[in-house]
Protein backbone atom coordinates (compact mmCIF):
# COMPACT_ATOMS: atom_id res chain seq x y z
CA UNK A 1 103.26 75.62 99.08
CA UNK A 2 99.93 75.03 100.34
CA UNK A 3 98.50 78.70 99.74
CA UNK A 4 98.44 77.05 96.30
CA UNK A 5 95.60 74.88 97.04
CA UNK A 6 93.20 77.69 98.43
CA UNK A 7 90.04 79.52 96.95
CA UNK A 8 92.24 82.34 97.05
CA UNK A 9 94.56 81.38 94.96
CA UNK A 10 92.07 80.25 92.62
CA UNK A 11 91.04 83.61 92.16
CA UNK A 12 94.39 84.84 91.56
CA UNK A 13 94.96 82.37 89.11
CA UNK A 14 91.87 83.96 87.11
CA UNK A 15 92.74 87.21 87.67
CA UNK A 16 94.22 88.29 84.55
CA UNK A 17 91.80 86.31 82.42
CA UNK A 18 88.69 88.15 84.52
CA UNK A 19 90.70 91.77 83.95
CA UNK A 20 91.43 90.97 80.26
CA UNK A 21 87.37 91.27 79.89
CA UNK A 22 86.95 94.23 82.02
CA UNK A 23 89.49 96.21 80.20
CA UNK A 24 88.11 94.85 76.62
CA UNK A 25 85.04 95.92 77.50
CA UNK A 26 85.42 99.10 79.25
CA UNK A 27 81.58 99.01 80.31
CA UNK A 28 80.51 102.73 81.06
CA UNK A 29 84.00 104.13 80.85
CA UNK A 30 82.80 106.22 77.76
CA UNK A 31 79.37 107.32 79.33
CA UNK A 32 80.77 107.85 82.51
CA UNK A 33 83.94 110.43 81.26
CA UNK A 34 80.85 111.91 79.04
CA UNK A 35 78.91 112.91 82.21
CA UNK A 36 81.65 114.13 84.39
CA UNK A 37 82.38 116.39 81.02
CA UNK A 38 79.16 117.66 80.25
CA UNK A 39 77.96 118.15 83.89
CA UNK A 40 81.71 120.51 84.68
CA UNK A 41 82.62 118.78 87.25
CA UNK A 42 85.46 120.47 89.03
CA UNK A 43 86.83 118.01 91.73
CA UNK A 44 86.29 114.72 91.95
CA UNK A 45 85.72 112.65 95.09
CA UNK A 46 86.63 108.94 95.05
CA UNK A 47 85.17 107.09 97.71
CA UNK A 48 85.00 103.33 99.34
CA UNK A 49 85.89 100.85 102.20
CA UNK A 50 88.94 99.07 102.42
CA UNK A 51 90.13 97.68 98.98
CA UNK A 52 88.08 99.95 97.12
CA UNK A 53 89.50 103.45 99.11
CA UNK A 54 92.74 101.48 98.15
CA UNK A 55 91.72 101.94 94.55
CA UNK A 56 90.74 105.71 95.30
CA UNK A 57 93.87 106.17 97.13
CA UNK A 58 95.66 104.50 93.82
CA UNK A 59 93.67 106.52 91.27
CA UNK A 60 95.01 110.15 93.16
CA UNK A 61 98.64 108.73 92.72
CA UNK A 62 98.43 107.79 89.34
CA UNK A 63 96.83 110.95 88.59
CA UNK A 64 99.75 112.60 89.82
CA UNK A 65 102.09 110.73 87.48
CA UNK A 66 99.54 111.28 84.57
CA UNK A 67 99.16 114.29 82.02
CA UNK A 68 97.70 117.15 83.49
CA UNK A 69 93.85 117.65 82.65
CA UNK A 70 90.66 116.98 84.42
CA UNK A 71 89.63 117.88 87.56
CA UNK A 72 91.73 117.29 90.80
CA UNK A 73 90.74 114.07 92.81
CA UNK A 74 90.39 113.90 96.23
CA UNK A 75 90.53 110.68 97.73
CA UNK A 76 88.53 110.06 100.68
CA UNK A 77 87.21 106.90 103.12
CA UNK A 78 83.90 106.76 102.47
CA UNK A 79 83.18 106.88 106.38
CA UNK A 80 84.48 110.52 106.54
CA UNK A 81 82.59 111.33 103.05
CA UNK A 82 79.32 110.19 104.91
CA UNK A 83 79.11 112.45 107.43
CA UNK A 84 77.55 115.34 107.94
CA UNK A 85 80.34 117.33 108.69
CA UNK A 86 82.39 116.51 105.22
CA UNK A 87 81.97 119.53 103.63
CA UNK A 88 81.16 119.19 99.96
CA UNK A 89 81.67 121.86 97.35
CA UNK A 90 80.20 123.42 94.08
CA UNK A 91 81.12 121.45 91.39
CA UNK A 92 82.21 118.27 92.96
CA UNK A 93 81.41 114.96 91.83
CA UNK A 94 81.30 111.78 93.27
CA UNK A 95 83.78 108.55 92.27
CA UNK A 96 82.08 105.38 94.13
CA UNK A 97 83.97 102.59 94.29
CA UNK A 98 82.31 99.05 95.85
CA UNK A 99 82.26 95.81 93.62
CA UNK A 100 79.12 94.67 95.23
CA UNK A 101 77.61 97.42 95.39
CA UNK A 102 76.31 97.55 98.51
CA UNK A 103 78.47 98.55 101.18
CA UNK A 104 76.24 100.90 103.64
CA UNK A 105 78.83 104.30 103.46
CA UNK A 106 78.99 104.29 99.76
CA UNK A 107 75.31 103.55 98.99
CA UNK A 108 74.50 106.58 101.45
CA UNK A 109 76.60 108.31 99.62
CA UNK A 110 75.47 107.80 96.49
CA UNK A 111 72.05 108.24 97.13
CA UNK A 112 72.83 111.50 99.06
CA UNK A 113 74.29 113.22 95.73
CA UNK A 114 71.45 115.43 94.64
CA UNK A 115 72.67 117.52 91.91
CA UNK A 116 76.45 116.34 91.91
CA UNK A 117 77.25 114.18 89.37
CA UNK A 118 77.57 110.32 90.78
CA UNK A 119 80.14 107.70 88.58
CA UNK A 120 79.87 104.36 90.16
CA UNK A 121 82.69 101.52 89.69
CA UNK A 122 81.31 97.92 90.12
CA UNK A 123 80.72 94.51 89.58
CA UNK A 124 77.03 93.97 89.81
CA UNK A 125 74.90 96.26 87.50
CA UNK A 126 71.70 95.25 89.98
CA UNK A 127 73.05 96.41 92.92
CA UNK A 128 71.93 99.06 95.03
CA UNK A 129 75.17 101.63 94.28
CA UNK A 130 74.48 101.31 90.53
CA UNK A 131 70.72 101.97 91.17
CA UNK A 132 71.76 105.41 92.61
CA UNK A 133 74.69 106.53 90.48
CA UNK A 134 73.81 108.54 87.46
CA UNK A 135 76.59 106.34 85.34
CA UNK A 136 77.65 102.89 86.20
CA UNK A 137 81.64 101.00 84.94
CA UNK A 138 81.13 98.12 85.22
CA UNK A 139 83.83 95.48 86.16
CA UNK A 140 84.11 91.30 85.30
CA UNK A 141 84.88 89.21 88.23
CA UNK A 142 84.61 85.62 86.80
CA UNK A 143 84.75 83.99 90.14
CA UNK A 144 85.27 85.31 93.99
CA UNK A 145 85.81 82.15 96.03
CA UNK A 146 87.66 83.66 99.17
CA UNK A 147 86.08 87.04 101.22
CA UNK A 148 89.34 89.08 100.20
CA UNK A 149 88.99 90.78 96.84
CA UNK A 150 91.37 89.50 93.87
CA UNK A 151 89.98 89.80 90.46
CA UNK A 152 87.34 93.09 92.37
CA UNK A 153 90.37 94.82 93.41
CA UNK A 154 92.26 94.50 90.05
CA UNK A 155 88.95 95.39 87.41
CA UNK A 156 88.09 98.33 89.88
CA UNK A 157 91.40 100.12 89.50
CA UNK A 158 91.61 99.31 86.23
CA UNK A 159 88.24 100.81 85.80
CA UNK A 160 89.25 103.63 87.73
CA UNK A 161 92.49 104.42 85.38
CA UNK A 162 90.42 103.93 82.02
CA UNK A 163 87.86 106.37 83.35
CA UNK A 164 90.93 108.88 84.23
CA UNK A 165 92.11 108.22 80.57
CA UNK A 166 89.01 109.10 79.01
CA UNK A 167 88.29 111.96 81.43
CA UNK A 168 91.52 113.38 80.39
CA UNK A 169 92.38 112.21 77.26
CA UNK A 170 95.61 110.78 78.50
CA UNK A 171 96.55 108.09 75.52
CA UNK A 172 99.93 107.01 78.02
CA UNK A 173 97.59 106.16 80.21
CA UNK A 174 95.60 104.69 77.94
CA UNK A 175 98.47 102.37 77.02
CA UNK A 176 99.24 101.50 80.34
CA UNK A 177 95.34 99.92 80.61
CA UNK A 178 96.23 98.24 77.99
CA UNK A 179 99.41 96.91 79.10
CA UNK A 180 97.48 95.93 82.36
CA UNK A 181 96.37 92.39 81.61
CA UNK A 182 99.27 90.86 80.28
CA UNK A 183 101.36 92.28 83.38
CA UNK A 184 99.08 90.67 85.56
CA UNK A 185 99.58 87.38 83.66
CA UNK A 186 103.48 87.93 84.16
CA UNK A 187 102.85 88.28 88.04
CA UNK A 188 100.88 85.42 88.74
CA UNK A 189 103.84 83.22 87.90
CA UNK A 190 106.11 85.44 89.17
CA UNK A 191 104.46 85.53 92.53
CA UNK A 192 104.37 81.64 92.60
CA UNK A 193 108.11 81.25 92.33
CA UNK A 194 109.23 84.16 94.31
CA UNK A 195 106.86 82.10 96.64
CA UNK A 196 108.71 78.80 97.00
CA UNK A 197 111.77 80.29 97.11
CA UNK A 198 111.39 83.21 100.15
CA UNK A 199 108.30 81.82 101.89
CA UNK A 200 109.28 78.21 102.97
CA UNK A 201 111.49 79.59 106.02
CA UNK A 202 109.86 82.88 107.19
CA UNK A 203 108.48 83.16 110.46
CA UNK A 204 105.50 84.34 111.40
CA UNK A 205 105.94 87.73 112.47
CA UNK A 206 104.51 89.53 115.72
CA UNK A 207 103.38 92.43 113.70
CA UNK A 208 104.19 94.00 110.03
CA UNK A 209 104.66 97.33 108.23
CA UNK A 210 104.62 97.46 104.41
CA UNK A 211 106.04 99.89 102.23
CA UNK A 212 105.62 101.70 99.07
CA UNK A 213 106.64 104.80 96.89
CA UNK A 214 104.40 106.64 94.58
CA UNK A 215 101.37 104.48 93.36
CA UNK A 216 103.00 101.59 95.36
CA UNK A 217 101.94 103.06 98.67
CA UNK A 218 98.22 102.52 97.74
CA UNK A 219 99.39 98.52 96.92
CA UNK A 220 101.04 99.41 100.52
CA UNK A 221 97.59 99.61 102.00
CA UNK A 222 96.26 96.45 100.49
CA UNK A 223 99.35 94.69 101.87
CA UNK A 224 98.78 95.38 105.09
CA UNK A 225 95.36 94.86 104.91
CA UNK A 226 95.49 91.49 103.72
CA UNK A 227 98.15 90.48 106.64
CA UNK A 228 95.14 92.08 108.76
CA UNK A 229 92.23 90.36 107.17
CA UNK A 230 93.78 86.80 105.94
CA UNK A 231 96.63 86.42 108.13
CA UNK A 232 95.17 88.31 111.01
CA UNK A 233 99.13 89.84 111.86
CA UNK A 234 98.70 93.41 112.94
CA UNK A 235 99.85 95.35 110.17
CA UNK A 236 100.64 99.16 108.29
CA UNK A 237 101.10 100.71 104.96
CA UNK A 238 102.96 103.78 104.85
CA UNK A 239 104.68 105.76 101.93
CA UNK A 240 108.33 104.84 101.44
CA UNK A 241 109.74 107.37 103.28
CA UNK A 242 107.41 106.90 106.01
CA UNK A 243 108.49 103.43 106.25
CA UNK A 244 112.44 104.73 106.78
CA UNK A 245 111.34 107.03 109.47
CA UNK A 246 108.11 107.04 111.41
CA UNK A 247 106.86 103.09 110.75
CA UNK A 248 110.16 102.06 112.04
CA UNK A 249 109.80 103.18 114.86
CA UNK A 250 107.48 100.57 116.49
CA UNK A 251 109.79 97.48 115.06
CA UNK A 252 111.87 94.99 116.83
CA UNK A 253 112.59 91.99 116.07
CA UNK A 254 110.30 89.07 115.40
CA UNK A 255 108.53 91.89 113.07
CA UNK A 256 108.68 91.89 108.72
CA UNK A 257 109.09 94.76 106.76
CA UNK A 258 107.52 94.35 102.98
CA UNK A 259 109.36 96.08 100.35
CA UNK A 260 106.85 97.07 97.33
CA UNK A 261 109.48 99.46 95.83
CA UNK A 262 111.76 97.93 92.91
CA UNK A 263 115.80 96.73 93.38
CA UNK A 264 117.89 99.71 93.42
CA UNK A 265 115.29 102.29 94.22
CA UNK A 266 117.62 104.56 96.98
CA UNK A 267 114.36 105.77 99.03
CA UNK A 268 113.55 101.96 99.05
CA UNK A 269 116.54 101.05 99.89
CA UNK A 270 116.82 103.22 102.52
CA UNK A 271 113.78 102.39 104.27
CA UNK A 272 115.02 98.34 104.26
CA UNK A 273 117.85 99.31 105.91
CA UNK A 274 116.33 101.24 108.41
CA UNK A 275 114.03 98.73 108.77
CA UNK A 276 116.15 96.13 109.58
CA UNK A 277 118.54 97.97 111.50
CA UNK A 278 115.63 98.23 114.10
CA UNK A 279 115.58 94.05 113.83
CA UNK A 280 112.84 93.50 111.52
CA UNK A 281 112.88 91.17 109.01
CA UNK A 282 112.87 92.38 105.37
CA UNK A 283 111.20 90.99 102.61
CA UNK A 284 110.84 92.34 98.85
CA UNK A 285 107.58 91.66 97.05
CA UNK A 286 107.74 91.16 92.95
CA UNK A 287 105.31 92.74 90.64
CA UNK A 288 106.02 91.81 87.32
CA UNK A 289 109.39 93.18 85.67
CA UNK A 290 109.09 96.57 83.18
CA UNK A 291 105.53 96.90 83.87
CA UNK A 292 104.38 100.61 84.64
CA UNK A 293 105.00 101.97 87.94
CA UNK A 294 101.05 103.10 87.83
CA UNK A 295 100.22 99.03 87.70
CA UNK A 296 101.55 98.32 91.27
CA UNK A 297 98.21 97.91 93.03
CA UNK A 298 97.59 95.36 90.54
CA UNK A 299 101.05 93.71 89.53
CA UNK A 300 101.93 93.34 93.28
CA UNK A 301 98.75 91.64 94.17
CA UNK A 302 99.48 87.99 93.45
CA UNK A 303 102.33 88.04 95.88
CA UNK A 304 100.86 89.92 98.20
CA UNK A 305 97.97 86.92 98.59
CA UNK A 306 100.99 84.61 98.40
CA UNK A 307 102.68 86.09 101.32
CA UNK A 308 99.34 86.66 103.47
CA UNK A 309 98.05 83.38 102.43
CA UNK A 310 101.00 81.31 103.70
CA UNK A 311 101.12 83.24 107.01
CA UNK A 312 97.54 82.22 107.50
CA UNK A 313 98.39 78.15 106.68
CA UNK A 314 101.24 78.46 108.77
CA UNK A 315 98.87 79.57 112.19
CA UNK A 316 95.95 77.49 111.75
CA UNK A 317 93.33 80.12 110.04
CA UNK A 318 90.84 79.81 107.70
CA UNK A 319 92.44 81.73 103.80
CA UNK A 320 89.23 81.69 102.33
CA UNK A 321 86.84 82.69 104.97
CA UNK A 322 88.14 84.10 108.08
CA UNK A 323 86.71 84.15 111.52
CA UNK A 324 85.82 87.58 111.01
CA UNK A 325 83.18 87.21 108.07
CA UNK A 326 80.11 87.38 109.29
CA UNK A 327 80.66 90.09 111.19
CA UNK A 328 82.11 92.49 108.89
CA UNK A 329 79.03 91.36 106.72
CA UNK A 330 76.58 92.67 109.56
CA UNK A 331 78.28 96.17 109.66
CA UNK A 332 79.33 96.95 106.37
CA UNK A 333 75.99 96.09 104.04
CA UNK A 334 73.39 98.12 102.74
CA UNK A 335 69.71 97.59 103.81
CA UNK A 336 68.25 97.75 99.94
């Protein structure tokens, strides 16, 4: 498979190596769950762009799986958080996600907190979203080759559910951190076989909708988006039983439908076979077998790069840096 061969794959290759570090070290994770303690923060608003609302997005589900405690969180785009019109209330804090730390939205809002309490998830400790947060997590990326976020997408959620941990004092949760690195090691090699044995014949499809239940429909959202951004196949990811009513809609055939929910889920399932009865093709993505349902943003990764990777190959485009680059790049930094 040539995906194999790519700067993208390179990263996911690292990726459980770079995680291992981040969730050793758990930079900040005590300060931070310190701060949002002592400062009574009531609801918590996780913010970012792309991947890192994905992580946001992830961080509400899981929270909804976890032990109750802590405040609620609200995940939110941080282009609707940084407007005027978002209306902020007492005792909020804010949950920044950006592994550069310097995408415009989040910096704005960061430096726009005043007296709320600002917890900042990154990669760079220098950056302008650290500078502004009142406590920084800090995540390891050993090595980011392609534009798409790997090992950045994996160490921010994991950041993300250590913080929640803490926060809470959730020790399951704790365990599944824990657990997090060595079923990201399972999934690299999963993703490689499931690879050569489902990718070799698919066609490129006219458009895509991906699927997931529960934590997976945040892992949902980063499928789609990396049909979008490496594959450039117009794409959506919708909640499982979104995908077996309103996302079916708009298939025919010529179009995929990506499964993130496990064999012999019945909402899953369902949504496949609704799916296909509308003349998509179905595919199932692997994670990595037994791990936590609260991992899937990270255990379905591998394949998801896989999948989007190939598709790219297969029409021509560039995996590692896409046409779209430099553009995206103008819009979505900070001036520091």
């Amino acid at each position: 498979m040539r995906f194999l061969h790519t700067g993208l794959w390179a990263d996911v290759r690292e990726l459980p190596a770079a995680l291992g570090q981040t969730v050793a070290v758990a930079d900040g994770v005590a300060a931070a769950a310190d701060l949002l303690g002592t400062r009574g923060a009531e609801r918590i608003v996780a913010t970012g762009n792309g991947a890192a609302y994905y992580v946001a997005h992830a961080l509400w589900l899981a929270s909804l799986e976890s032990a109750p405690g802590g405040p609620p969180i609200v995940a939110v785009p941080c282009g609707v958080a940084a407007r005027a019109a978002f209306r902020w209330q007492p005792g909020d804090a804010v949950l920044a996600v950006s592994s550069s730390g310097e995408f415009r939205d989040v910096v704005e809002i960061a430096r726009g907190a005043g007296s709320r309490p600002c917890v900042a998830i990154t990669a760079r400790e220098q950056s302008s979203l650290a500078a502004a947060a009142d406590a920084v997590v800090l995540q390891h990326v050993a090595s980011q080759r392609a534009v798409t976020h790997t090992q950045a997408l994996a160490g921010a959620y994991a950041c993300g559910l250590g913080l929640w941990a803490a926060v809470t004092g959730d020790e399951d949760l704790e365990r599944v951190v824990g657990e997090a690195t060595e079923a990201a090691a399972r999934a690299v090699p999963e993703a490689e076989a499931w690879a050569r044995e489902e990718l070799g014949g698919l066609d490129r499809p006219g458009a895509a909708v991906a699927v997931g239940g529960g934590p997976a429909w945040a892992a949902a959202l980063e499928v789609a988006l990396m049909l979008k951004e490496i594959a450039r196949i117009p794409a959506e990811g919708v909640e499982t039983r979104e995908g077996a009513t309103s996302a079916m809609f708009g298939l025919d055939r010529g179009h995929l439908m990506v499964s993130l929910d496990p064999p012999g889920d019945p909402l899953g399932e369902e949504a496949e076979r609704m799916c296909a009865a509308a003349g998509a093709a179905t595919l199932r993505l692997p994670g990595a077998p037994d791990a936590d349902a609260r991992l899937a943003l990270i255990t379905t990764l591998p394949a998801a790069a896989a999948l989007a990777a190939q598709l790219a190959l297969d029409a021509g485009h560039d995996v590692d840096r896409p046409a779209w680059t430099d553009a995206y790049y103008a819009t979505a930094r900070s001036a520091r």
